[in-house]
C-alpha atoms as a PDB file:
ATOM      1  CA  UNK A   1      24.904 -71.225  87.944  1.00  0.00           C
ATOM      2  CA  UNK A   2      27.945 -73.099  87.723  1.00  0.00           C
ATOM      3  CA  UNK A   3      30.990 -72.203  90.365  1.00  0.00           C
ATOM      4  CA  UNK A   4      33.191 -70.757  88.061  1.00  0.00           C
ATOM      5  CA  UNK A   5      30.617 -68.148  86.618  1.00  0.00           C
ATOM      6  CA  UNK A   6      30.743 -66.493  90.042  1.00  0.00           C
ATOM      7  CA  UNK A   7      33.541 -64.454  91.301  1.00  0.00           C
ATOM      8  CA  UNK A   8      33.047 -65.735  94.953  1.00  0.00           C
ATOM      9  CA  UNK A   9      31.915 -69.169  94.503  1.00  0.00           C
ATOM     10  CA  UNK A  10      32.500 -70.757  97.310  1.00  0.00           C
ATOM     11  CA  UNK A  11      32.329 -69.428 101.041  1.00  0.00           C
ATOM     12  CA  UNK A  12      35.995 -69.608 102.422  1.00  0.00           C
ATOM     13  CA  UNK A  13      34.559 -69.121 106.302  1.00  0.00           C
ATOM     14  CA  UNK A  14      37.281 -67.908 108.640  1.00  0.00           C
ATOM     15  CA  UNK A  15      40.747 -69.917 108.718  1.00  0.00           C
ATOM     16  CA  UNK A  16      41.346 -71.074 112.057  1.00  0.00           C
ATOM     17  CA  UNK A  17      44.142 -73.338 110.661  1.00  0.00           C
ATOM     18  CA  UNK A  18      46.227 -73.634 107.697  1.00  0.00           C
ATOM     19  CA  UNK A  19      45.185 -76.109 105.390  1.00  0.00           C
ATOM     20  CA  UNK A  20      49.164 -77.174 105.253  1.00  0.00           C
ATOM     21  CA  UNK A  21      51.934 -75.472 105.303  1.00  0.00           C
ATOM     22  CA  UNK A  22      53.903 -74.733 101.952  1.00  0.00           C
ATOM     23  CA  UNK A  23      56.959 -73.397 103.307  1.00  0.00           C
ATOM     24  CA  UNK A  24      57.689 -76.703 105.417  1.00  0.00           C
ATOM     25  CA  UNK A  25      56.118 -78.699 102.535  1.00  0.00           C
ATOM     26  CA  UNK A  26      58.166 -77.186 100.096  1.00  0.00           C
ATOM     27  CA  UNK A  27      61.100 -75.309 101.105  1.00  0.00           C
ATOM     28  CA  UNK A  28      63.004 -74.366  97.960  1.00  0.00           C
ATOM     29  CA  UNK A  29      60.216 -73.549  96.490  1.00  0.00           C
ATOM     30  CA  UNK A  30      59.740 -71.062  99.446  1.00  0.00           C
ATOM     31  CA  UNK A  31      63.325 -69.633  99.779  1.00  0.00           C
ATOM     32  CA  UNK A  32      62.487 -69.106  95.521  1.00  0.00           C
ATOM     33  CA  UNK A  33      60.088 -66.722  96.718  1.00  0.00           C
ATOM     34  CA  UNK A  34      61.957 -64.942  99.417  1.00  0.00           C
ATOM     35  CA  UNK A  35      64.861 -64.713  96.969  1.00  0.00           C
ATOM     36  CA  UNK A  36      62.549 -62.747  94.940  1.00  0.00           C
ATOM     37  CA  UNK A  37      61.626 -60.569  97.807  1.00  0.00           C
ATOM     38  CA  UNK A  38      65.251 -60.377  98.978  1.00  0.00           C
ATOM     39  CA  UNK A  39      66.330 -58.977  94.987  1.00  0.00           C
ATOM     40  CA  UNK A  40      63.344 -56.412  95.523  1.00  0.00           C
ATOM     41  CA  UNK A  41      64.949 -55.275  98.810  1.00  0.00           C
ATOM     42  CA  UNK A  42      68.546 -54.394  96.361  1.00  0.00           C
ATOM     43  CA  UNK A  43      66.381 -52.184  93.657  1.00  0.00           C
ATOM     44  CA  UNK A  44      66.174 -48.664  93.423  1.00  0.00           C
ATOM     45  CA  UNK A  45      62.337 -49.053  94.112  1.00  0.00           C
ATOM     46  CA  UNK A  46      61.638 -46.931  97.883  1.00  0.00           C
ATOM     47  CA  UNK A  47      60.808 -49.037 100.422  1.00  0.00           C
ATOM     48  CA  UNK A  48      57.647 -47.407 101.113  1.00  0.00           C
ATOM     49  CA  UNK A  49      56.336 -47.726  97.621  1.00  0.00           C
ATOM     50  CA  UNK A  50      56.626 -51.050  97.802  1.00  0.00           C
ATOM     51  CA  UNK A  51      55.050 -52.128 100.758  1.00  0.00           C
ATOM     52  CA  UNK A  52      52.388 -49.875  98.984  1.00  0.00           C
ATOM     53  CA  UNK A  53      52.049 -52.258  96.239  1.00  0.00           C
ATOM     54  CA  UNK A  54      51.907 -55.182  98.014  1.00  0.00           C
ATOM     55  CA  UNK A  55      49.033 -54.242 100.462  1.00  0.00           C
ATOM     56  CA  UNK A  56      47.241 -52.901  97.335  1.00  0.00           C
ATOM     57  CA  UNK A  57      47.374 -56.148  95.456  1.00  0.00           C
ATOM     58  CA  UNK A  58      46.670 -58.259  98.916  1.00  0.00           C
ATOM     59  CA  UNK A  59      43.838 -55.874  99.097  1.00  0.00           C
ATOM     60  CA  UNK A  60      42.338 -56.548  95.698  1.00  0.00           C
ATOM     61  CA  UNK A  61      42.885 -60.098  96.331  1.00  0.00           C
ATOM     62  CA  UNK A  62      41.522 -60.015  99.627  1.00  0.00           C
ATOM     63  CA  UNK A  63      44.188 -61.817 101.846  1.00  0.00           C
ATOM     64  CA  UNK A  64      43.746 -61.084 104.933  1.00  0.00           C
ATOM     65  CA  UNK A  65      47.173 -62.490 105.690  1.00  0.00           C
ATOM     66  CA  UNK A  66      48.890 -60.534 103.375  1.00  0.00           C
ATOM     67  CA  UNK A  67      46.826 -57.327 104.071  1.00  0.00           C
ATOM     68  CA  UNK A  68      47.572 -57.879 108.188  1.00  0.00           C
ATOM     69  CA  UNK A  69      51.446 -58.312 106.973  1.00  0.00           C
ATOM     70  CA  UNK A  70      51.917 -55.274 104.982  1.00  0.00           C
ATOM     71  CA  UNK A  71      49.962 -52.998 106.763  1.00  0.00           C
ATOM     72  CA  UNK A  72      52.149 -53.633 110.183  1.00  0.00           C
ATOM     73  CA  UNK A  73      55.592 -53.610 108.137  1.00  0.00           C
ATOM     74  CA  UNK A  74      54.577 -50.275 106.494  1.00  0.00           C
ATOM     75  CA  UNK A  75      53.408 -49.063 110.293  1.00  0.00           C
ATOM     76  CA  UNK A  76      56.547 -50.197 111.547  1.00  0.00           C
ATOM     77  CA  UNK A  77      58.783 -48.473 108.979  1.00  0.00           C
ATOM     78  CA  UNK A  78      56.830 -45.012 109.188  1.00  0.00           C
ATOM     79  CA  UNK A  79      54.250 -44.864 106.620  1.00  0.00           C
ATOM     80  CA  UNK A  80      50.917 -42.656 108.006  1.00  0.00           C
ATOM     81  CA  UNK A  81      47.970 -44.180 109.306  1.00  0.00           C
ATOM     82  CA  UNK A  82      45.863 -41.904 106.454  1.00  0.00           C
ATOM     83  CA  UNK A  83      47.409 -43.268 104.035  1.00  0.00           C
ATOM     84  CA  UNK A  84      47.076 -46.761 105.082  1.00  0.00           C
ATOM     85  CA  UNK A  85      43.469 -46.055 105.641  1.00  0.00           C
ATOM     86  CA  UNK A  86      42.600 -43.882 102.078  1.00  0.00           C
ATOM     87  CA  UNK A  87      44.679 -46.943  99.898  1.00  0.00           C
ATOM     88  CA  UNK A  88      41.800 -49.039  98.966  1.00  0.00           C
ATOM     89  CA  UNK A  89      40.479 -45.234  97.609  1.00  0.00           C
ATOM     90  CA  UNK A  90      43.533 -43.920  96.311  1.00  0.00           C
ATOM     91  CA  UNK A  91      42.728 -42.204  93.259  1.00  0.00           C
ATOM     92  CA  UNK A  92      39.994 -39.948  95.492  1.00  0.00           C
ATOM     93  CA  UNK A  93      42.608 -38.909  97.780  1.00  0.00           C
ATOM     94  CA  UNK A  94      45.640 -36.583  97.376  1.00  0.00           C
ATOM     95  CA  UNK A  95      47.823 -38.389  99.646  1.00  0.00           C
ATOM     96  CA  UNK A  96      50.205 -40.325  97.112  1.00  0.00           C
ATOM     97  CA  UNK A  97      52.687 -38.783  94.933  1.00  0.00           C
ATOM     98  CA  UNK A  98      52.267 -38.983  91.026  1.00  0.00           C
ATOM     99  CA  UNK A  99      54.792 -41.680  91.369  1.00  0.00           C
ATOM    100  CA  UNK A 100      52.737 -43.515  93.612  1.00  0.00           C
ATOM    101  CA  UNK A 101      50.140 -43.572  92.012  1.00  0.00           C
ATOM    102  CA  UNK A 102      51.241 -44.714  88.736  1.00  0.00           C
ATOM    103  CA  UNK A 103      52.809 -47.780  90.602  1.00  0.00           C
ATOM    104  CA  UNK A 104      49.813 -48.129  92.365  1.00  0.00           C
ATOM    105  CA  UNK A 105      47.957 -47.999  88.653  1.00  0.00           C
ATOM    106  CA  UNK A 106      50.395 -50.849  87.451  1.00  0.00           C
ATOM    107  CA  UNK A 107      49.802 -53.168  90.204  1.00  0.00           C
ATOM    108  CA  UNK A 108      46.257 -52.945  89.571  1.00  0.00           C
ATOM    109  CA  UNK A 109      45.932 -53.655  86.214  1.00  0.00           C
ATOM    110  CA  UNK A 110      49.069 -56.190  86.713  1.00  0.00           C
ATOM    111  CA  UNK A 111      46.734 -57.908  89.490  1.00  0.00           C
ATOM    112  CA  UNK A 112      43.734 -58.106  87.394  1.00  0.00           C
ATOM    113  CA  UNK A 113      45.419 -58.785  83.895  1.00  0.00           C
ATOM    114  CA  UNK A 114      42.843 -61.156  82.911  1.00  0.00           C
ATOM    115  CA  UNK A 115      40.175 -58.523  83.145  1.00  0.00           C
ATOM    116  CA  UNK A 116      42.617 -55.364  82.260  1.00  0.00           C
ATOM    117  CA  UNK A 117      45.094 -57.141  80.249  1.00  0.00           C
ATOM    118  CA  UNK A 118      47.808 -54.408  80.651  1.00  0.00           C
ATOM    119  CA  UNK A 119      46.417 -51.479  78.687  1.00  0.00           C
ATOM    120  CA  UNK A 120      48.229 -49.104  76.838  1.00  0.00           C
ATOM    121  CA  UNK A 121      47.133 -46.230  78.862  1.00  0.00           C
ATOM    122  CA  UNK A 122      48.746 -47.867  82.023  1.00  0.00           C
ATOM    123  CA  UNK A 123      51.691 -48.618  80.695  1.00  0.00           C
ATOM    124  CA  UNK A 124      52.371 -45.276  79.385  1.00  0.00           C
ATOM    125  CA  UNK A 125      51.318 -43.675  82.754  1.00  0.00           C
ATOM    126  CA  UNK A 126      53.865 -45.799  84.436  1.00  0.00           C
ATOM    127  CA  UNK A 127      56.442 -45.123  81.950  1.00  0.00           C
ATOM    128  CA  UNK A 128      56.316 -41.838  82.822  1.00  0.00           C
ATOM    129  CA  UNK A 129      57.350 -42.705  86.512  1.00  0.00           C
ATOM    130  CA  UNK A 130      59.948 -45.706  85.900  1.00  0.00           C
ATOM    131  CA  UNK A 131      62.777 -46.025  83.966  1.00  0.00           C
ATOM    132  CA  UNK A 132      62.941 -49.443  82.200  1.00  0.00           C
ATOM    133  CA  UNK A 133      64.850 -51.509  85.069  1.00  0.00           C
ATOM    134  CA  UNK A 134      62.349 -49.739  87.620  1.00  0.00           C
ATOM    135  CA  UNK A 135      59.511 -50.873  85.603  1.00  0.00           C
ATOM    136  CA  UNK A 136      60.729 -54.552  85.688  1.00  0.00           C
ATOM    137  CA  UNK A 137      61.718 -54.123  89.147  1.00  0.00           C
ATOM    138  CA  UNK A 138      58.155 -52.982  89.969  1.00  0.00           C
ATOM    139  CA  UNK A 139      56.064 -55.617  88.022  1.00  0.00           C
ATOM    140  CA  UNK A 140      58.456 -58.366  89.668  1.00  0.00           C
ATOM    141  CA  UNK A 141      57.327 -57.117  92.966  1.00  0.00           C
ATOM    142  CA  UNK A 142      53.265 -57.015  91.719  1.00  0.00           C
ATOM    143  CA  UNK A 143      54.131 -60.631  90.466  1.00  0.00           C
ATOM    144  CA  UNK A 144      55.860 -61.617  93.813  1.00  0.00           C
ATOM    145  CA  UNK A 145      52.925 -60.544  96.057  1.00  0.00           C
ATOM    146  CA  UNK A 146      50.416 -62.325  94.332  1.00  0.00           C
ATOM    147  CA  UNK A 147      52.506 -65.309  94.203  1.00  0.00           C
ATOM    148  CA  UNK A 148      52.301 -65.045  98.464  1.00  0.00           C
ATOM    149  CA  UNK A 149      48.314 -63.830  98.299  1.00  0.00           C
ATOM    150  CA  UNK A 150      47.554 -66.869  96.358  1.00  0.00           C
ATOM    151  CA  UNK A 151      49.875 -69.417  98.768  1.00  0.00           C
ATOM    152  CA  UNK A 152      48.087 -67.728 101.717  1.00  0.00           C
ATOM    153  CA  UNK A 153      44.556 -67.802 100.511  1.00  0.00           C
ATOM    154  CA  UNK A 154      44.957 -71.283  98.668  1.00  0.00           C
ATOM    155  CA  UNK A 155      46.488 -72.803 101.874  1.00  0.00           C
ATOM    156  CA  UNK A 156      44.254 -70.431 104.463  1.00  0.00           C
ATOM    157  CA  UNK A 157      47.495 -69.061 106.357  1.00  0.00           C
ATOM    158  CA  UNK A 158      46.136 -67.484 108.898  1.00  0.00           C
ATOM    159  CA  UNK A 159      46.368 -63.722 109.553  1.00  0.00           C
ATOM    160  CA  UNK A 160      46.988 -61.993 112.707  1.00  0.00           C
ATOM    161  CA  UNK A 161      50.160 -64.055 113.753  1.00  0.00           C
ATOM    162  CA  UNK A 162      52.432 -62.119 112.169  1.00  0.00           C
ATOM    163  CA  UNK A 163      54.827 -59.687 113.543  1.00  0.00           C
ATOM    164  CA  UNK A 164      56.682 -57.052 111.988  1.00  0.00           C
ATOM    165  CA  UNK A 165      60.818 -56.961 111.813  1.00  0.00           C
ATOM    166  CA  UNK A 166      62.158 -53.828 113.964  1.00  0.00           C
ATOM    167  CA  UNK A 167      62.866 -51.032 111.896  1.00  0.00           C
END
């Protein structure tokens, strides 16, 4: 079996350090990224929703970085400890509002668009939820957090130093 046949080729072992550090390496390429994240802060999308999205994605891409991030800045801004616990299960749980979960839908299939390649059904779920500029707004912020999952798993930052902002 060839690497690429498997989904988890290779053993990543634990990161003890990063492999470099892109930010330093390449800082506009960096502030890029935060400017992205900055934009997301100005949409009508709620705050909790999206910190939501992005531990879902971080969670289907399994960055522990990410996932460690996100689940202290949602702590930190209020969201419930249930809810952080039942989002890997989300659809079995009636703790997220139809809204919710239709984002939550979206980032999925967004996140695995090679497999799910955006299907009709989705899209028409999440319709039902968004307007158009929300619907942008929301797949620039699934696109944004797997931009950082795949920075911090490529270049093994490594999770746990991380500290939320006061909210």
């Amino acid at each position: 079996m060839d690497a690429m046949s498997d989904a988890r080729p290779f053993d990543r072992g634990t990161p003890t350090q990063a492999r470099l550090e892109y930010a330093k390496i390449s800082p506009g390429a960096a502030r890029a990224m935060v400017g992205l994240d900055a934009y997301l802060r100005t949409t009508s999308l709620e705050p909790s929703l999206l910190e939501l999205v992005k531990l879902r994605a971080s969670q289907i891409n399994e960055c522990a970085y990410c996932i460690d991030m996100h689940t202290k800045d949602a702590r930190a801004a209020g969201e419930s400890e249930q809810r952080l616990y039942a989002l890997s299960a989300w659809r079995e749980t009636p703790f997220f509002s139809p809204r919710e979960r239709a984002a939550l839908a979206w980032t999925e299939v967004l996140t695995e668009i090679a497999r799910t390649h955006a299907p009709d059904e989705a899209y028409e779920q999440v319709r039902r939820h968004f307007g158009e500029k929300e619907l942008v707004d929301l797949s620039l912020a699934v696109v944004a957090i797997n931009g950082w999952n795949r920075l911090a798993i490529g270049f093994r930052t490594v999770p746990g130093t991380y500290q939320p902002k006061r909210h």
